[in-house]
N, C-alpha and C. Protein backbone atom coordinates (compact mmCIF):
# COMPACT_ATOMS: atom_id res chain seq x y z
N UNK A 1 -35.24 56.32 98.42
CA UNK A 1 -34.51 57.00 97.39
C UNK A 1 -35.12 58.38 97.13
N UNK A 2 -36.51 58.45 96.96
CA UNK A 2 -37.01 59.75 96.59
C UNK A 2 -37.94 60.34 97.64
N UNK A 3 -37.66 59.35 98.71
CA UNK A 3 -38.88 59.60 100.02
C UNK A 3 -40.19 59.27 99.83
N UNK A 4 -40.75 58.18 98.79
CA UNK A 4 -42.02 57.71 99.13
C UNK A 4 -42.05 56.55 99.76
N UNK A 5 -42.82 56.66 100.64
CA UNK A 5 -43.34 55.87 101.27
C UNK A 5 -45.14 54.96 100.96
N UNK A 6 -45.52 54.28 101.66
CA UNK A 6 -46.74 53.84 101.68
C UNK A 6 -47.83 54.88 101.82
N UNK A 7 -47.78 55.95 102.32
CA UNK A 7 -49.03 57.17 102.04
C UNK A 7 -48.77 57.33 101.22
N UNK A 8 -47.27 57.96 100.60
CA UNK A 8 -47.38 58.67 98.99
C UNK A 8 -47.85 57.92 97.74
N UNK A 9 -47.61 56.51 98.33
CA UNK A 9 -47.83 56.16 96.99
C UNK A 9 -49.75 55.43 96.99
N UNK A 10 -50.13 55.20 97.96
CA UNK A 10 -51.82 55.59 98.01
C UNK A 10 -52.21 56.59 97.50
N UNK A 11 -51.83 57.98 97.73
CA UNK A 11 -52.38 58.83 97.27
C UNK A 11 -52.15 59.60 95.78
N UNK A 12 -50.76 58.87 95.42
CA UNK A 12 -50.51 58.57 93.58
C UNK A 12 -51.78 57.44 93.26
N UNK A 13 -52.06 56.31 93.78
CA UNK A 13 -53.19 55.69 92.80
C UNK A 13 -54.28 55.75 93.00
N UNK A 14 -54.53 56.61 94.12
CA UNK A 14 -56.26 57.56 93.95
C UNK A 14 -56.02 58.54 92.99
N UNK A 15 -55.30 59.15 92.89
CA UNK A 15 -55.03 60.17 91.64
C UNK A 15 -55.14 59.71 90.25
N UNK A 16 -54.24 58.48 89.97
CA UNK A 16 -54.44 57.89 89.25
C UNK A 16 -55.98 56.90 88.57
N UNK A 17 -56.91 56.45 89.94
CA UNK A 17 -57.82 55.72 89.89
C UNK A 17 -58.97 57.26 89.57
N UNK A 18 -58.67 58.20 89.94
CA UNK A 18 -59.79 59.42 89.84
C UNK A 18 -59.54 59.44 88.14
N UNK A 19 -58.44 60.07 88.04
CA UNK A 19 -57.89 60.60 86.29
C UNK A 19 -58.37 59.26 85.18
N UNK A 20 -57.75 58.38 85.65
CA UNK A 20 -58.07 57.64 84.88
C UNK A 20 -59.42 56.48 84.44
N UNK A 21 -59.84 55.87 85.89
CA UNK A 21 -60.96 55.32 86.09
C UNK A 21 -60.86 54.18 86.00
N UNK A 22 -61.30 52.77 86.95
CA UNK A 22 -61.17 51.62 87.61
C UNK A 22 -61.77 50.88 86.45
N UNK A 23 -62.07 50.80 85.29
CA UNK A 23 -62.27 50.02 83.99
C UNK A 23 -60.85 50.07 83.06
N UNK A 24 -59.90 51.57 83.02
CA UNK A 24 -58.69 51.27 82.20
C UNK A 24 -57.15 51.03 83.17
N UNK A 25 -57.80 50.90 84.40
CA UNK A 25 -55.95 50.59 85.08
C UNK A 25 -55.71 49.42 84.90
N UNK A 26 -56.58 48.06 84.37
CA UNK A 26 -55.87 46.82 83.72
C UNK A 26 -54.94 47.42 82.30
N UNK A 27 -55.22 47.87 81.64
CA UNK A 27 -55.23 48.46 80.83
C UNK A 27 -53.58 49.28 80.52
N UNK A 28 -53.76 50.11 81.47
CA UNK A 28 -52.27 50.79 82.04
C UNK A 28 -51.03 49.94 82.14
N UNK A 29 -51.74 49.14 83.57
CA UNK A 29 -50.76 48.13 84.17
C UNK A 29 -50.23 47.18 83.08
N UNK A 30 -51.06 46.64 82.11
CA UNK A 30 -50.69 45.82 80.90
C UNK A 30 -49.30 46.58 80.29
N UNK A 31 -49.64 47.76 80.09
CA UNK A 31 -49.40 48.66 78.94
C UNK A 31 -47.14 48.92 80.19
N UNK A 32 -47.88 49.17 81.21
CA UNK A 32 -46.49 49.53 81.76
C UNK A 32 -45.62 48.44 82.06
N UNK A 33 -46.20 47.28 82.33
CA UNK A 33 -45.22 46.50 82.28
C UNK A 33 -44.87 46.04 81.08
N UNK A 34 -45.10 46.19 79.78
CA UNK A 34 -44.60 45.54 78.73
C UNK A 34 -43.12 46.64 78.13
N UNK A 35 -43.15 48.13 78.95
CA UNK A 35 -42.79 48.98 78.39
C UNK A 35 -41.25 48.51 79.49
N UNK A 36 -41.85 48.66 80.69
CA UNK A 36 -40.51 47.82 81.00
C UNK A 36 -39.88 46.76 81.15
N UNK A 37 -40.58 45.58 80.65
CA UNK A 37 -40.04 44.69 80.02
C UNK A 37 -39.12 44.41 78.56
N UNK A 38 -39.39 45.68 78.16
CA UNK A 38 -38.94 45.88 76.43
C UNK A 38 -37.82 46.61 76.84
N UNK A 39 -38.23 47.57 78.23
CA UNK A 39 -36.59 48.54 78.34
C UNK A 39 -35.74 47.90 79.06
N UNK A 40 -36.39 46.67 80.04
CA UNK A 40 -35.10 45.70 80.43
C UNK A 40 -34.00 44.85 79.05
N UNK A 41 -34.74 44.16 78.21
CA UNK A 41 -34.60 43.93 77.27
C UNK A 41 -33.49 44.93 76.55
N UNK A 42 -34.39 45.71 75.96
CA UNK A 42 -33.24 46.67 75.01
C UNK A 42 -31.99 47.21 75.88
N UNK A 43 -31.92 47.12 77.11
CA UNK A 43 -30.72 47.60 78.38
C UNK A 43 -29.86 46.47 78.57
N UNK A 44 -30.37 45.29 78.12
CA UNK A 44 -29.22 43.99 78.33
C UNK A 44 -28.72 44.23 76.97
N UNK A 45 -28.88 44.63 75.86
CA UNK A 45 -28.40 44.12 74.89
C UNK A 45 -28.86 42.94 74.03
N UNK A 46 -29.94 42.48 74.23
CA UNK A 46 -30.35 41.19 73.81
C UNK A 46 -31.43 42.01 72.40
N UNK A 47 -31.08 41.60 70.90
CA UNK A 47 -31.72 41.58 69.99
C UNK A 47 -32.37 40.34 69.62
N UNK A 48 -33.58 40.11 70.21
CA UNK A 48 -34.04 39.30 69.39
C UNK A 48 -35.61 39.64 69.30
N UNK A 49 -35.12 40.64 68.03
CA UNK A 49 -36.40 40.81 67.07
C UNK A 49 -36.59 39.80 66.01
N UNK A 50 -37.82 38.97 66.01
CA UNK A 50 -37.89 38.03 64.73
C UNK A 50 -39.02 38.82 63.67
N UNK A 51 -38.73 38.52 62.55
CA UNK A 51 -39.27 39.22 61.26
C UNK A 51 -40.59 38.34 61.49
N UNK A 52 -39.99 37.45 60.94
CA UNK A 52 -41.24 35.88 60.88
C UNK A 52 -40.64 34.99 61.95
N UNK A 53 -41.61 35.31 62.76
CA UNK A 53 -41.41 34.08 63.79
C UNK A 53 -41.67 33.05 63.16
N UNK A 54 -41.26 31.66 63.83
CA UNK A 54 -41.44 30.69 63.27
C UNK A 54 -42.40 29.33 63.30
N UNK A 55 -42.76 28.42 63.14
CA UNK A 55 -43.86 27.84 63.64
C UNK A 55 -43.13 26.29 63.58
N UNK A 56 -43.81 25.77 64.50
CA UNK A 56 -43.32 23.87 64.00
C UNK A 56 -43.36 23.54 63.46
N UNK A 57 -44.44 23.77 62.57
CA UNK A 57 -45.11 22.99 61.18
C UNK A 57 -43.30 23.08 59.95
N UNK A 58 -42.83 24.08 60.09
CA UNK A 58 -41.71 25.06 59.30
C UNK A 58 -40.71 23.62 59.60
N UNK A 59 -40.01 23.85 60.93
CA UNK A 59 -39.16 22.68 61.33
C UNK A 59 -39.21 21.10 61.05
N UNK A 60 -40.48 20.80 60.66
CA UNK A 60 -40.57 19.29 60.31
C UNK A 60 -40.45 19.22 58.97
N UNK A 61 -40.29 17.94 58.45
CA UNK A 61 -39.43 18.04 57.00
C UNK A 61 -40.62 16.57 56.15
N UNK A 62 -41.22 16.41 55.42
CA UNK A 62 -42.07 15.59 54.96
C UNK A 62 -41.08 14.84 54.21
């Protein structure tokens, strides 16, 4: 699609591993996939933000 291939994108995460440094790319990677997991999410249409989530203890009835 944009013409990268397997060199280009080696030499995006030495760039990345220089700039940033091999203690915060867990860190990143955490951080980027949650961002597109939230924009898959918000792109389906699916709201489900809970205020108060809920717990089991809530659902059982004494």
């Amino acid at each position: 699609m944009f013409g990268f291939g397997l060199p280009e994108l080696i030499v995006v995460l030495v760039i990345v591993l220089v700039v940033f440094g091999a203690g915060r790319l867990p860190e990143i990677g955490g951080a980027l996939g949650k961002s597109i997991r939230n924009f898959k999410n918000a792109s389906s249409g699916k709201e489900e933000i809970e205020i108060n989530p809920r717990r089991e203890d809530d659902n059982k009835t004494h």
